[in-house]
PDBML (XML) file of the C-alpha atoms, coordinates in Angstrom:
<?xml version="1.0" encoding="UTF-8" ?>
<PDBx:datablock datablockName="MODEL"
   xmlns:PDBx="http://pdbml.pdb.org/schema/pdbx-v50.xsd"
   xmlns:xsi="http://www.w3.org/2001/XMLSchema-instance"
   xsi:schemaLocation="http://pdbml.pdb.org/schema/pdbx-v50.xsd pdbx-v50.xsd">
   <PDBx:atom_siteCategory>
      <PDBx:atom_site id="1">
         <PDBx:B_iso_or_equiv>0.00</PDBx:B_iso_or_equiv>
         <PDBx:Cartn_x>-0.156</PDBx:Cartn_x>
         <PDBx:Cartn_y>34.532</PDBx:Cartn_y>
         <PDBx:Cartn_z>-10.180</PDBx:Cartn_z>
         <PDBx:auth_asym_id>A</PDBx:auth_asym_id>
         <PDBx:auth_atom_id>CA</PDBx:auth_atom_id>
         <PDBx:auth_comp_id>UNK</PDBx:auth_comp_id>
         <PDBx:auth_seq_id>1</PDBx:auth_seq_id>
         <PDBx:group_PDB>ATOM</PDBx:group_PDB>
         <PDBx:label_alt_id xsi:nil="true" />
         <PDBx:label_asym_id>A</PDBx:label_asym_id>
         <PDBx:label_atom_id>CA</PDBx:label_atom_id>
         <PDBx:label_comp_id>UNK</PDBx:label_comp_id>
         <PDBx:label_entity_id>1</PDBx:label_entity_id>
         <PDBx:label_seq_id>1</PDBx:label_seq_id>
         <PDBx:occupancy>1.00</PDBx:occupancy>
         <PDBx:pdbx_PDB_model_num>1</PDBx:pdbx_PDB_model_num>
         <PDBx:type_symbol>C</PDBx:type_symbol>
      </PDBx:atom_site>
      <PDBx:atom_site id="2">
         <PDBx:B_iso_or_equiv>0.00</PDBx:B_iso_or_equiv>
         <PDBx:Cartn_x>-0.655</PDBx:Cartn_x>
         <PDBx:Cartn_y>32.598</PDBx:Cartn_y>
         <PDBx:Cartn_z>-6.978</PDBx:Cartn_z>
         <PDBx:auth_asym_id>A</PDBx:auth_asym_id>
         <PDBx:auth_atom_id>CA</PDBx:auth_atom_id>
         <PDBx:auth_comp_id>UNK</PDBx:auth_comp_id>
         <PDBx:auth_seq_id>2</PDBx:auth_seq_id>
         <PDBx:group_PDB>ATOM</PDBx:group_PDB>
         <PDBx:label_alt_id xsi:nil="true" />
         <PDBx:label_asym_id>A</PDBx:label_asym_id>
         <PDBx:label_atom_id>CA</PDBx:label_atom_id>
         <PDBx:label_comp_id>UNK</PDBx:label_comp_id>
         <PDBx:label_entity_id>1</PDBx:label_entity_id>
         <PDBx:label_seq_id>2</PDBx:label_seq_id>
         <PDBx:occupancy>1.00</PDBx:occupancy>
         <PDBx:pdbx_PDB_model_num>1</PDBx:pdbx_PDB_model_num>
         <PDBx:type_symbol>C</PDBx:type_symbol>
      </PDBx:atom_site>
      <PDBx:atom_site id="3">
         <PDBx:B_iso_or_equiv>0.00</PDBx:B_iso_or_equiv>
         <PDBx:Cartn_x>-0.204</PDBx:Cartn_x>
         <PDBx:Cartn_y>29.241</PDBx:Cartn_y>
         <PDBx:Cartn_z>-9.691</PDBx:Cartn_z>
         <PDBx:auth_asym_id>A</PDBx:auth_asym_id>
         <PDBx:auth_atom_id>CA</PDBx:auth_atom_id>
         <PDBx:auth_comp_id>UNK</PDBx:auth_comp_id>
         <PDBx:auth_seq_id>3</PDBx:auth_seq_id>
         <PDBx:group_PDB>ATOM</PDBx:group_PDB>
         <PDBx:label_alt_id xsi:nil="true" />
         <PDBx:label_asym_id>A</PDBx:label_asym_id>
         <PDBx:label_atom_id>CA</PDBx:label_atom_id>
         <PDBx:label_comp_id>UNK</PDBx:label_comp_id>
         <PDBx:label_entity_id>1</PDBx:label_entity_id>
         <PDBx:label_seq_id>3</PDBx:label_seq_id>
         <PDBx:occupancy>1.00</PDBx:occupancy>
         <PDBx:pdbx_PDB_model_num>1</PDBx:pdbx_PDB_model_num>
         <PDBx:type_symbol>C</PDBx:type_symbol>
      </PDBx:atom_site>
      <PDBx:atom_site id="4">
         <PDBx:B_iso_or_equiv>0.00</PDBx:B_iso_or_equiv>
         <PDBx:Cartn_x>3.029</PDBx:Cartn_x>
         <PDBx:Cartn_y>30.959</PDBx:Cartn_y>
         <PDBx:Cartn_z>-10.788</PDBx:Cartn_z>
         <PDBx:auth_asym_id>A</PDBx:auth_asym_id>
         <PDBx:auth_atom_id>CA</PDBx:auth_atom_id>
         <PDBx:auth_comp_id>UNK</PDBx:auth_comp_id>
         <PDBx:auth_seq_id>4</PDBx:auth_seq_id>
         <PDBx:group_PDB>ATOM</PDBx:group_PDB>
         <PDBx:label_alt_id xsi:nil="true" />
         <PDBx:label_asym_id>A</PDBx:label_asym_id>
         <PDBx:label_atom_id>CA</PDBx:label_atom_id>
         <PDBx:label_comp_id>UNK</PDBx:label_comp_id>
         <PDBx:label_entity_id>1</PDBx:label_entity_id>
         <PDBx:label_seq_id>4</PDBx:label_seq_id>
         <PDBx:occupancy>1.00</PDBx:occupancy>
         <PDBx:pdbx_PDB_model_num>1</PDBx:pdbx_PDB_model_num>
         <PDBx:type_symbol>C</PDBx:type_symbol>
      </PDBx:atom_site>
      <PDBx:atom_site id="5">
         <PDBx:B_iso_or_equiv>0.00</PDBx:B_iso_or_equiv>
         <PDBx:Cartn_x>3.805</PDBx:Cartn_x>
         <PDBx:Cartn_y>31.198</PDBx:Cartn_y>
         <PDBx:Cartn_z>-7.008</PDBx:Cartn_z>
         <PDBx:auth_asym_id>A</PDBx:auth_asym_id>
         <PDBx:auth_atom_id>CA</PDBx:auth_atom_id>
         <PDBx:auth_comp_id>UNK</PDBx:auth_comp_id>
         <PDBx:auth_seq_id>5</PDBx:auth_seq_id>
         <PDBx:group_PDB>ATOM</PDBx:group_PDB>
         <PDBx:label_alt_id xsi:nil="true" />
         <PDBx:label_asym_id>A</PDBx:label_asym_id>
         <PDBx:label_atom_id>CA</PDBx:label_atom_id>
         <PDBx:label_comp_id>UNK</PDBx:label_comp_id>
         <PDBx:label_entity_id>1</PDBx:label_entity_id>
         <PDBx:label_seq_id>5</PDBx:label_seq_id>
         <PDBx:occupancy>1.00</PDBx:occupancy>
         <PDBx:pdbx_PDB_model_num>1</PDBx:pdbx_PDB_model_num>
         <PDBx:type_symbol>C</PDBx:type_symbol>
      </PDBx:atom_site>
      <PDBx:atom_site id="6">
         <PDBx:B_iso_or_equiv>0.00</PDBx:B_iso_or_equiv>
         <PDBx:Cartn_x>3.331</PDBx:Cartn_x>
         <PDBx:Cartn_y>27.776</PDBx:Cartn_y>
         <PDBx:Cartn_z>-6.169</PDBx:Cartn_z>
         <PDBx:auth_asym_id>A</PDBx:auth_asym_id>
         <PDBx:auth_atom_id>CA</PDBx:auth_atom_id>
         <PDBx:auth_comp_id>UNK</PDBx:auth_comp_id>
         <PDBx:auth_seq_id>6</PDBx:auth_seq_id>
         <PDBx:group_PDB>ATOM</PDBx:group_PDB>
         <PDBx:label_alt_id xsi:nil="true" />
         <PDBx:label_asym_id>A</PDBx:label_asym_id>
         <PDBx:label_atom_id>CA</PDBx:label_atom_id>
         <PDBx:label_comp_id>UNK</PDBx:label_comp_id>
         <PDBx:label_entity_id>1</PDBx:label_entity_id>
         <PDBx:label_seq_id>6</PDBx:label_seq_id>
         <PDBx:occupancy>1.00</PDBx:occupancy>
         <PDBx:pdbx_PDB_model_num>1</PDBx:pdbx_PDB_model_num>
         <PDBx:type_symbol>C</PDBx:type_symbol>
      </PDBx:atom_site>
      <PDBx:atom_site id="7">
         <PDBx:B_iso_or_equiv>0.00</PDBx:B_iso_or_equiv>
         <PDBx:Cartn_x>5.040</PDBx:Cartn_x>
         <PDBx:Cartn_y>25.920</PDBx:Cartn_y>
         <PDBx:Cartn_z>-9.051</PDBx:Cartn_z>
         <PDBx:auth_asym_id>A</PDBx:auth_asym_id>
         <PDBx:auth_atom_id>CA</PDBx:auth_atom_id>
         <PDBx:auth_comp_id>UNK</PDBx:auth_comp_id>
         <PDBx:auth_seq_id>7</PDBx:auth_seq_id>
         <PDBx:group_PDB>ATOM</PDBx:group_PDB>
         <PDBx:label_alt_id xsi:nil="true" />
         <PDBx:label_asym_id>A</PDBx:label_asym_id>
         <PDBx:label_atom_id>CA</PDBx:label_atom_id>
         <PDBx:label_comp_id>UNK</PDBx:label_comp_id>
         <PDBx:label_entity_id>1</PDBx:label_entity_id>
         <PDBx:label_seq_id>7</PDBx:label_seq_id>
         <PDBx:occupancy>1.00</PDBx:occupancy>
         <PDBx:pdbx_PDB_model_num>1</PDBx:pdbx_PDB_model_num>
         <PDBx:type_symbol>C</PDBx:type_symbol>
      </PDBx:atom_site>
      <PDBx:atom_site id="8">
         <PDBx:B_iso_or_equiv>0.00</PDBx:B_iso_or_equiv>
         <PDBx:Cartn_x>8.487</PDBx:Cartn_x>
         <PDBx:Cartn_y>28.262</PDBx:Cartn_y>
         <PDBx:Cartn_z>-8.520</PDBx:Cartn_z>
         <PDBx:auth_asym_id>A</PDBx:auth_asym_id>
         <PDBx:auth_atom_id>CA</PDBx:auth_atom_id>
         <PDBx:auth_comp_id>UNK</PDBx:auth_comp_id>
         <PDBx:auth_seq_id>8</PDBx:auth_seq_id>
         <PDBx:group_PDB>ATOM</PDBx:group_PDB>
         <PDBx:label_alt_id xsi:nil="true" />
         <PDBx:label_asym_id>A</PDBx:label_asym_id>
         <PDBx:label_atom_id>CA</PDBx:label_atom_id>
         <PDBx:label_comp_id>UNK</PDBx:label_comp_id>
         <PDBx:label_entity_id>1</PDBx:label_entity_id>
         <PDBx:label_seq_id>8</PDBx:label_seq_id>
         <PDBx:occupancy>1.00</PDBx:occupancy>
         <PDBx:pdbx_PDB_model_num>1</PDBx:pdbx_PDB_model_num>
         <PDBx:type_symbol>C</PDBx:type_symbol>
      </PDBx:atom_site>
      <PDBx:atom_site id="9">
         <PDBx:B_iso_or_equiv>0.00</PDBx:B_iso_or_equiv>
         <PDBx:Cartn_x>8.269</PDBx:Cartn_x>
         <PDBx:Cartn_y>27.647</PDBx:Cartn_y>
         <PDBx:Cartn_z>-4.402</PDBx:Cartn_z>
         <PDBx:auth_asym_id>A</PDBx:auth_asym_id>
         <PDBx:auth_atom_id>CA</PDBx:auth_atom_id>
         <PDBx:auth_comp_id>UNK</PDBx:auth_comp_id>
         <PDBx:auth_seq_id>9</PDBx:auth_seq_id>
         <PDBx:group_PDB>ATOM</PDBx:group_PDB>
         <PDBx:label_alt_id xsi:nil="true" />
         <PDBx:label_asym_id>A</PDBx:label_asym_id>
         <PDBx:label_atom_id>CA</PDBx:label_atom_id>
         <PDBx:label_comp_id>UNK</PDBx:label_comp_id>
         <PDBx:label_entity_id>1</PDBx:label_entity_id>
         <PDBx:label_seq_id>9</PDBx:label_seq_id>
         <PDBx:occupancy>1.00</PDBx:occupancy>
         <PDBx:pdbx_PDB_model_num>1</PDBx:pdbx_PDB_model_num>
         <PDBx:type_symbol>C</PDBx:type_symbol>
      </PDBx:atom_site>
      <PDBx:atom_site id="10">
         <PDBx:B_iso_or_equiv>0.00</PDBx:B_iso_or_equiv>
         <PDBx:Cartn_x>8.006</PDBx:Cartn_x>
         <PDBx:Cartn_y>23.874</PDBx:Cartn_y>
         <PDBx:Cartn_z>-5.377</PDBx:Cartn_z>
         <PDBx:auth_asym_id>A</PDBx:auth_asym_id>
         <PDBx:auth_atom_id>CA</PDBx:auth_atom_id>
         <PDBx:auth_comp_id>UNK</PDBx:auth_comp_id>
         <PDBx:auth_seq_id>10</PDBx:auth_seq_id>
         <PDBx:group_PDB>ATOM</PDBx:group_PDB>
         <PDBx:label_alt_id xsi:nil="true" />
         <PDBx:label_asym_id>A</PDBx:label_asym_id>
         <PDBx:label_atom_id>CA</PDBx:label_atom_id>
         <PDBx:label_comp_id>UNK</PDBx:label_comp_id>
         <PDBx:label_entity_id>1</PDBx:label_entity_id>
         <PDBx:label_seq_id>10</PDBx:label_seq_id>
         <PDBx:occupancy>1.00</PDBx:occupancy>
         <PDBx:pdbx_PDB_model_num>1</PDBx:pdbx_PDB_model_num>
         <PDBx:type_symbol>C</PDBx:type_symbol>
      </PDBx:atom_site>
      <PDBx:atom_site id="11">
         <PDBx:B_iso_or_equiv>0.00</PDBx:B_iso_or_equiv>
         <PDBx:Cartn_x>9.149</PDBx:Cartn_x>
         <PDBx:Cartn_y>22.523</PDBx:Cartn_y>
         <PDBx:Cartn_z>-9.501</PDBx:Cartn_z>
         <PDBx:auth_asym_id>A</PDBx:auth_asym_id>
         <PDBx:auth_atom_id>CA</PDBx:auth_atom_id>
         <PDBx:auth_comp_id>UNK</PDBx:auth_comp_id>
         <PDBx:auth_seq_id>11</PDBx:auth_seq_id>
         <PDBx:group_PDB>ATOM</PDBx:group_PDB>
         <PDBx:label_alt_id xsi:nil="true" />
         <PDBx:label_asym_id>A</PDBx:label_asym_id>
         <PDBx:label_atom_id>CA</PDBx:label_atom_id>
         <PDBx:label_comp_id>UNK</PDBx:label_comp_id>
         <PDBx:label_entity_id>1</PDBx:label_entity_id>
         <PDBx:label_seq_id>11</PDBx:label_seq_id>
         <PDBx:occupancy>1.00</PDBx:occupancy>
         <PDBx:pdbx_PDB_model_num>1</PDBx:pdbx_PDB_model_num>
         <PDBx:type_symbol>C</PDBx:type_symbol>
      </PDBx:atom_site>
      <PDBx:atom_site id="12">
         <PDBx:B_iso_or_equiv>0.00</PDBx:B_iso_or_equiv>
         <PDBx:Cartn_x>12.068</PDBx:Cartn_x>
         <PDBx:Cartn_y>20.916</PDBx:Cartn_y>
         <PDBx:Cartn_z>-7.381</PDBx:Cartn_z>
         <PDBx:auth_asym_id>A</PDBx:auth_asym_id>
         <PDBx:auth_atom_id>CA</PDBx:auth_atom_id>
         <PDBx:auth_comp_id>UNK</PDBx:auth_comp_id>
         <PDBx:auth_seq_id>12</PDBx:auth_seq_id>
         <PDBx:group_PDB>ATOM</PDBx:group_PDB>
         <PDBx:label_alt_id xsi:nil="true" />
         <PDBx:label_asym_id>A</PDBx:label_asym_id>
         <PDBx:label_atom_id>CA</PDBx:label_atom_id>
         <PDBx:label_comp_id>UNK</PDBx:label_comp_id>
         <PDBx:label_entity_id>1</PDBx:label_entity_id>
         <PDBx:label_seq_id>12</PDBx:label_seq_id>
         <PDBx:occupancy>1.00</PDBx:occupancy>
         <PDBx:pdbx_PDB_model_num>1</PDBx:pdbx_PDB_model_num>
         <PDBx:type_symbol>C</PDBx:type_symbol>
      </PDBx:atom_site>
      <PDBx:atom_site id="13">
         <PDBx:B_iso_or_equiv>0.00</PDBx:B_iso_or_equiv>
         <PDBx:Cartn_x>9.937</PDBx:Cartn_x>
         <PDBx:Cartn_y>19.336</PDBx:Cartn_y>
         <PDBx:Cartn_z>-4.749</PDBx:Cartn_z>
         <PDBx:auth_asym_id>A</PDBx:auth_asym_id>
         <PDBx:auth_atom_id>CA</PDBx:auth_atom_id>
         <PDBx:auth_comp_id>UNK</PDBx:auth_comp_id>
         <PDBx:auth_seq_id>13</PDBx:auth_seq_id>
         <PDBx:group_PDB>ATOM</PDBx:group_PDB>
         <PDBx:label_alt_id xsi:nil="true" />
         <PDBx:label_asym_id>A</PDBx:label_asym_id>
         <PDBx:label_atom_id>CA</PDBx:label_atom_id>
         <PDBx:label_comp_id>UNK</PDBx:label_comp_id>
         <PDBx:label_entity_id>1</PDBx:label_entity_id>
         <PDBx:label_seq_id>13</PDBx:label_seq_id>
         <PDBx:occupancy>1.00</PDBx:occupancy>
         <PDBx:pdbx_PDB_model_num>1</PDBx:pdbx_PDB_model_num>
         <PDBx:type_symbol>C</PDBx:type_symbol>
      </PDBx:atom_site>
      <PDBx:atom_site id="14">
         <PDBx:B_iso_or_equiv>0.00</PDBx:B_iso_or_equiv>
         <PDBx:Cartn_x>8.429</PDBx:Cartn_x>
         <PDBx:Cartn_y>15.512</PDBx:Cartn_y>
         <PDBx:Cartn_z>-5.108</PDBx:Cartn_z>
         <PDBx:auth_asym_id>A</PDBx:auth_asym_id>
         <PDBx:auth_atom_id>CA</PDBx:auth_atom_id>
         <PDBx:auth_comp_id>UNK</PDBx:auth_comp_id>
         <PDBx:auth_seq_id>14</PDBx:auth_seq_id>
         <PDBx:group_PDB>ATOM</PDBx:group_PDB>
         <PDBx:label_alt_id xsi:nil="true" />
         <PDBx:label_asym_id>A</PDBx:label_asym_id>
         <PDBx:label_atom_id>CA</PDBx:label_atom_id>
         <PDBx:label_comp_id>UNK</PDBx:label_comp_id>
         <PDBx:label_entity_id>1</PDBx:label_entity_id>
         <PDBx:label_seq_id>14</PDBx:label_seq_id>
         <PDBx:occupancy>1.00</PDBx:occupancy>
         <PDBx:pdbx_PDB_model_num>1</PDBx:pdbx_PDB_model_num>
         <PDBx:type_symbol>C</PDBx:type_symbol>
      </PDBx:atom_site>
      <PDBx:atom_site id="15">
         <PDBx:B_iso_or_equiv>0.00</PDBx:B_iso_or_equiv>
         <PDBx:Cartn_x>7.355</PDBx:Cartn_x>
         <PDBx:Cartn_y>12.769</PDBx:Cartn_y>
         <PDBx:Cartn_z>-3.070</PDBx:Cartn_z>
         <PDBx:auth_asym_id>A</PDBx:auth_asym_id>
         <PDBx:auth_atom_id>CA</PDBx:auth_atom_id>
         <PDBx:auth_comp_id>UNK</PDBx:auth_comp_id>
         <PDBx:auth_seq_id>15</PDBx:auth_seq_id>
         <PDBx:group_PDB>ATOM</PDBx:group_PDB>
         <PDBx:label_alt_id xsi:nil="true" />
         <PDBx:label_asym_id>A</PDBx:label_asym_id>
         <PDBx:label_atom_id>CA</PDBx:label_atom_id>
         <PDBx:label_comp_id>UNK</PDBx:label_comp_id>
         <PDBx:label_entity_id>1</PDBx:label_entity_id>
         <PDBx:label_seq_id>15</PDBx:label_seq_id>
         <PDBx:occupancy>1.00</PDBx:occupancy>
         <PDBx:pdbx_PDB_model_num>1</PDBx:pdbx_PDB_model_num>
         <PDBx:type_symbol>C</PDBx:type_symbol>
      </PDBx:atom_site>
      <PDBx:atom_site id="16">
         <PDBx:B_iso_or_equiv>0.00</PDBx:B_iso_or_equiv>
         <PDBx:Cartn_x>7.805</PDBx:Cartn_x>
         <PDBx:Cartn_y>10.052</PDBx:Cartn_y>
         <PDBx:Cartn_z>-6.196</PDBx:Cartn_z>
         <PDBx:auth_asym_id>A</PDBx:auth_asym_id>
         <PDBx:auth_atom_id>CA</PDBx:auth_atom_id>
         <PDBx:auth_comp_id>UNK</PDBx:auth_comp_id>
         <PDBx:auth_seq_id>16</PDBx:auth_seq_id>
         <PDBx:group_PDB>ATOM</PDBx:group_PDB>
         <PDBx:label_alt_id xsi:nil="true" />
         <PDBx:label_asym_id>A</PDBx:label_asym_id>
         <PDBx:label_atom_id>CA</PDBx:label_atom_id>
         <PDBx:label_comp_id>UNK</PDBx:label_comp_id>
         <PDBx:label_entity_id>1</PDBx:label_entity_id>
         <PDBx:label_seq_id>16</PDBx:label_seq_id>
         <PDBx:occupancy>1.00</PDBx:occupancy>
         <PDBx:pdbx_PDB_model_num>1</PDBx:pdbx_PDB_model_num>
         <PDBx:type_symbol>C</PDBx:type_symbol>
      </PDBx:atom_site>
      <PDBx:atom_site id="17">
         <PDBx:B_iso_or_equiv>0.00</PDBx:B_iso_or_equiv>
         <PDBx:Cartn_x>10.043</PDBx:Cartn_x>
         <PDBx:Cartn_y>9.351</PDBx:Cartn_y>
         <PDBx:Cartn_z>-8.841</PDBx:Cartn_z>
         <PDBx:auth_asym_id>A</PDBx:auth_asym_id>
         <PDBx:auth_atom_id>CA</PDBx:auth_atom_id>
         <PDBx:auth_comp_id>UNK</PDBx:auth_comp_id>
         <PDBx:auth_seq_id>17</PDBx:auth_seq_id>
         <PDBx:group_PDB>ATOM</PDBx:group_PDB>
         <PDBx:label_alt_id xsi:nil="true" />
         <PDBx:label_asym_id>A</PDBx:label_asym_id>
         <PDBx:label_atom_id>CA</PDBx:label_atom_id>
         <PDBx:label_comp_id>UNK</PDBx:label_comp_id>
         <PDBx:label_entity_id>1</PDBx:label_entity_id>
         <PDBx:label_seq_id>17</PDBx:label_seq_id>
         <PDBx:occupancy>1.00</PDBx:occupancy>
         <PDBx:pdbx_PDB_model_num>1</PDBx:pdbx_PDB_model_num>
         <PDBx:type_symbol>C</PDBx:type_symbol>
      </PDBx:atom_site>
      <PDBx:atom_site id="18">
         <PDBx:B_iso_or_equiv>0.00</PDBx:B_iso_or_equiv>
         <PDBx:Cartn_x>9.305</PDBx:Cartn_x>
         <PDBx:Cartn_y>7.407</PDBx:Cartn_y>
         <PDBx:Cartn_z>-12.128</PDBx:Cartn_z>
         <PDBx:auth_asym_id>A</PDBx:auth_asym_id>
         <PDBx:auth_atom_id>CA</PDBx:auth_atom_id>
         <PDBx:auth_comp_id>UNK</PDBx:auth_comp_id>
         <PDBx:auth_seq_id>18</PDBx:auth_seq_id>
         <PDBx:group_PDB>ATOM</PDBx:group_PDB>
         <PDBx:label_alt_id xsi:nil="true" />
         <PDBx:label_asym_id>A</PDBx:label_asym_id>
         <PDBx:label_atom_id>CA</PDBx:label_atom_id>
         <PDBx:label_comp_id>UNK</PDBx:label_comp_id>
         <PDBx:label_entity_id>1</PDBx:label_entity_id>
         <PDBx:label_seq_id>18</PDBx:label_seq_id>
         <PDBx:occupancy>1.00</PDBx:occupancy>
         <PDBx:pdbx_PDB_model_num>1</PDBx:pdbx_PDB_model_num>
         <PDBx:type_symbol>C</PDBx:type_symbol>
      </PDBx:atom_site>
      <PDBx:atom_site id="19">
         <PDBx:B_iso_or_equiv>0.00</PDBx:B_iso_or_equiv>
         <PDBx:Cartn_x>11.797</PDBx:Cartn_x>
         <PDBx:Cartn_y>5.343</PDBx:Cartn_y>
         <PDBx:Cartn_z>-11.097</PDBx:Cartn_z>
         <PDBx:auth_asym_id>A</PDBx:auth_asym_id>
         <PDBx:auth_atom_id>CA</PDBx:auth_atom_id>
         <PDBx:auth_comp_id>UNK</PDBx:auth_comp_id>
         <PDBx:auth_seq_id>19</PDBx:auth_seq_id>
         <PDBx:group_PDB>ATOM</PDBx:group_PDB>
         <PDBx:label_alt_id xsi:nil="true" />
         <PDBx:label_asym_id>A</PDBx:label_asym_id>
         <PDBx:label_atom_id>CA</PDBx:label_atom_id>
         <PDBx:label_comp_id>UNK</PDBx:label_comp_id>
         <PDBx:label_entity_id>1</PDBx:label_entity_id>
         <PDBx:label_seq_id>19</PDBx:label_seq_id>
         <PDBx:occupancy>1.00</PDBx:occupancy>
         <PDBx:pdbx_PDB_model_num>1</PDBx:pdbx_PDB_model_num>
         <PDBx:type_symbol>C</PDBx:type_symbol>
      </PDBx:atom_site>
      <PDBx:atom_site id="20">
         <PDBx:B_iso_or_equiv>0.00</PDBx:B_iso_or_equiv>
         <PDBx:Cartn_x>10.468</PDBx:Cartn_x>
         <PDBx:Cartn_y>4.090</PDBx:Cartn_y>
         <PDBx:Cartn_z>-8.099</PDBx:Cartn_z>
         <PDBx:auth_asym_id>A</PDBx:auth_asym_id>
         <PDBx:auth_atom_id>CA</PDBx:auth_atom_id>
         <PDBx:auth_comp_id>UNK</PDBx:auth_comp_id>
         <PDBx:auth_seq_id>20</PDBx:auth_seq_id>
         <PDBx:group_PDB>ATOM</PDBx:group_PDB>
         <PDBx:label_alt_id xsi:nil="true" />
         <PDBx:label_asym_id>A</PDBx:label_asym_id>
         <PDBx:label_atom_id>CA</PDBx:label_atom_id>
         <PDBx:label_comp_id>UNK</PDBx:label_comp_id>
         <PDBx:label_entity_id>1</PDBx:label_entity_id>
         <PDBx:label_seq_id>20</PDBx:label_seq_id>
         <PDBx:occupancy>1.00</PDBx:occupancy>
         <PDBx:pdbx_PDB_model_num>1</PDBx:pdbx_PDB_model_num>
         <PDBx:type_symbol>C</PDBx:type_symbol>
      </PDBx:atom_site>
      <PDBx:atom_site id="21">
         <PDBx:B_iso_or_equiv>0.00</PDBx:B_iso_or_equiv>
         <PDBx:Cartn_x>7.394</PDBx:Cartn_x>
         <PDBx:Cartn_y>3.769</PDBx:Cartn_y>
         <PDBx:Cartn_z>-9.023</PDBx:Cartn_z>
         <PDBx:auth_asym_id>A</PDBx:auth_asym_id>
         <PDBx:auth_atom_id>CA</PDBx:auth_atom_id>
         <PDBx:auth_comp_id>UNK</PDBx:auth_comp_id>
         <PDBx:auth_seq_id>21</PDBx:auth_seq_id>
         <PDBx:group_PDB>ATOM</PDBx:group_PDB>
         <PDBx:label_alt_id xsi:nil="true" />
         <PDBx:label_asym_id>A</PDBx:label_asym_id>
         <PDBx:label_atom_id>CA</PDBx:label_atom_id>
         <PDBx:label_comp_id>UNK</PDBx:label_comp_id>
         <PDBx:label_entity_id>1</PDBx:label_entity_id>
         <PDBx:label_seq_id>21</PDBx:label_seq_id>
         <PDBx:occupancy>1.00</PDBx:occupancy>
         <PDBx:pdbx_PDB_model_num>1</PDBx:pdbx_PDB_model_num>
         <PDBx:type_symbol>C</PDBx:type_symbol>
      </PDBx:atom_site>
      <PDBx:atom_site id="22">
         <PDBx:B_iso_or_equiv>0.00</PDBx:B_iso_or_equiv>
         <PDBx:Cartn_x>8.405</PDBx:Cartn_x>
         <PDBx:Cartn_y>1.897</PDBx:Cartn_y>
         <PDBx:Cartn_z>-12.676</PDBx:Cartn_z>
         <PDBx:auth_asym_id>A</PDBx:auth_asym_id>
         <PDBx:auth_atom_id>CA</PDBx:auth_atom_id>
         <PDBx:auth_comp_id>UNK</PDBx:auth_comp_id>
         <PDBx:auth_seq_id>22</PDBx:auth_seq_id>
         <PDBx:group_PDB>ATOM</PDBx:group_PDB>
         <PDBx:label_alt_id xsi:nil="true" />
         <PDBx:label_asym_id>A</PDBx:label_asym_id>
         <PDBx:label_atom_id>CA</PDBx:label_atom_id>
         <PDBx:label_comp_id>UNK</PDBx:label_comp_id>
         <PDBx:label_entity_id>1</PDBx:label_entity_id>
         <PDBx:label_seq_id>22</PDBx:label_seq_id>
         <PDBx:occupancy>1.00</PDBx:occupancy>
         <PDBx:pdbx_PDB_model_num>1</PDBx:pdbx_PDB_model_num>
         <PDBx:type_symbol>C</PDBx:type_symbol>
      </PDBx:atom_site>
      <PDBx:atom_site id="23">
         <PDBx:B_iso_or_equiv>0.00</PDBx:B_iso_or_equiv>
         <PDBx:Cartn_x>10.573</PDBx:Cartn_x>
         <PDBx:Cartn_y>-0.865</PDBx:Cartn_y>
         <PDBx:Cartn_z>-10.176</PDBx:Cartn_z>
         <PDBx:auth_asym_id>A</PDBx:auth_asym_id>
         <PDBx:auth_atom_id>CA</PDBx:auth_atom_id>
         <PDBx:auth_comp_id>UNK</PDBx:auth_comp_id>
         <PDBx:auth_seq_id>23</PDBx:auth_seq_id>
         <PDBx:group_PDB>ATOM</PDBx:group_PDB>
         <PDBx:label_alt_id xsi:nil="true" />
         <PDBx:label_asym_id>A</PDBx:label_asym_id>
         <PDBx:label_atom_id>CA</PDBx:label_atom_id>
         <PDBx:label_comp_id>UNK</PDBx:label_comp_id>
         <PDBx:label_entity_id>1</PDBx:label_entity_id>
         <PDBx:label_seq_id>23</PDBx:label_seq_id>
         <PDBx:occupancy>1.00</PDBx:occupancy>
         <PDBx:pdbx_PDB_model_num>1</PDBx:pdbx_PDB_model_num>
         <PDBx:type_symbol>C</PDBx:type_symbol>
      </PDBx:atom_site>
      <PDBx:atom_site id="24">
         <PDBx:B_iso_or_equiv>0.00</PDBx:B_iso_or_equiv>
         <PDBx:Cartn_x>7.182</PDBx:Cartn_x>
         <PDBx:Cartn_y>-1.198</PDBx:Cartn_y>
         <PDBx:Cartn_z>-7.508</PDBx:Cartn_z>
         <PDBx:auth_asym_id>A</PDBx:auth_asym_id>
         <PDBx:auth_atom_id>CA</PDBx:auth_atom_id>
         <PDBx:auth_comp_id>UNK</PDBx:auth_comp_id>
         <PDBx:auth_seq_id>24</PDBx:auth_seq_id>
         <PDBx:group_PDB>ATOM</PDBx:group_PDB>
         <PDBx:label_alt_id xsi:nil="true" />
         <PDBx:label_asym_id>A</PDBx:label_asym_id>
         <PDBx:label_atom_id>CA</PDBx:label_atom_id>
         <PDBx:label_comp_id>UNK</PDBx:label_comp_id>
         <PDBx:label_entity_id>1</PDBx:label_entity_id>
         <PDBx:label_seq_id>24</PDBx:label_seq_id>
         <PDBx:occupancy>1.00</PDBx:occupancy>
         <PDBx:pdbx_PDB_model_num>1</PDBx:pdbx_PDB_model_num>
         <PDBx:type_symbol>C</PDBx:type_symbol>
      </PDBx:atom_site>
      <PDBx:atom_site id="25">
         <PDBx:B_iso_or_equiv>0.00</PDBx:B_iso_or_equiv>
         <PDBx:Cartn_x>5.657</PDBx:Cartn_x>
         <PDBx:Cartn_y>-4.139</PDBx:Cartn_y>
         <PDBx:Cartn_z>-7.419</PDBx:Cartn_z>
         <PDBx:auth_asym_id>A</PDBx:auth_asym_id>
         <PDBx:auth_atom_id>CA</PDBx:auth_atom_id>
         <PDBx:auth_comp_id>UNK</PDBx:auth_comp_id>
         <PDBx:auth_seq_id>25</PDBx:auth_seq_id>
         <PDBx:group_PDB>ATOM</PDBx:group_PDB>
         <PDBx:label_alt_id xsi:nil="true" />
         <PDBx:label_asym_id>A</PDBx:label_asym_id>
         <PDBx:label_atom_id>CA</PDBx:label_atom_id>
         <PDBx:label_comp_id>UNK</PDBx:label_comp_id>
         <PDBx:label_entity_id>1</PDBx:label_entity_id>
         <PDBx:label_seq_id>25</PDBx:label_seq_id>
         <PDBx:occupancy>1.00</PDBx:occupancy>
         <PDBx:pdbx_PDB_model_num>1</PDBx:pdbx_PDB_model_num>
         <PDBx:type_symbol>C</PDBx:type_symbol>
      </PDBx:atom_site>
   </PDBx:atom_siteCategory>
</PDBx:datablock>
């Protein structure tokens, strides 16, 4: 499906990480 599509072109793709977001202030 074009949802299937979308999550394989981009499950390794981010613009945050818990971890930088957990340390923000």
């Amino acid at each position: 499906t074009l949802e299937e599509a979308f999550f394989d072109l981009t499950r390794d793709e981010t613009d945050y990480h818990a971890a930088q977001l957990a340390g923000s202030s």
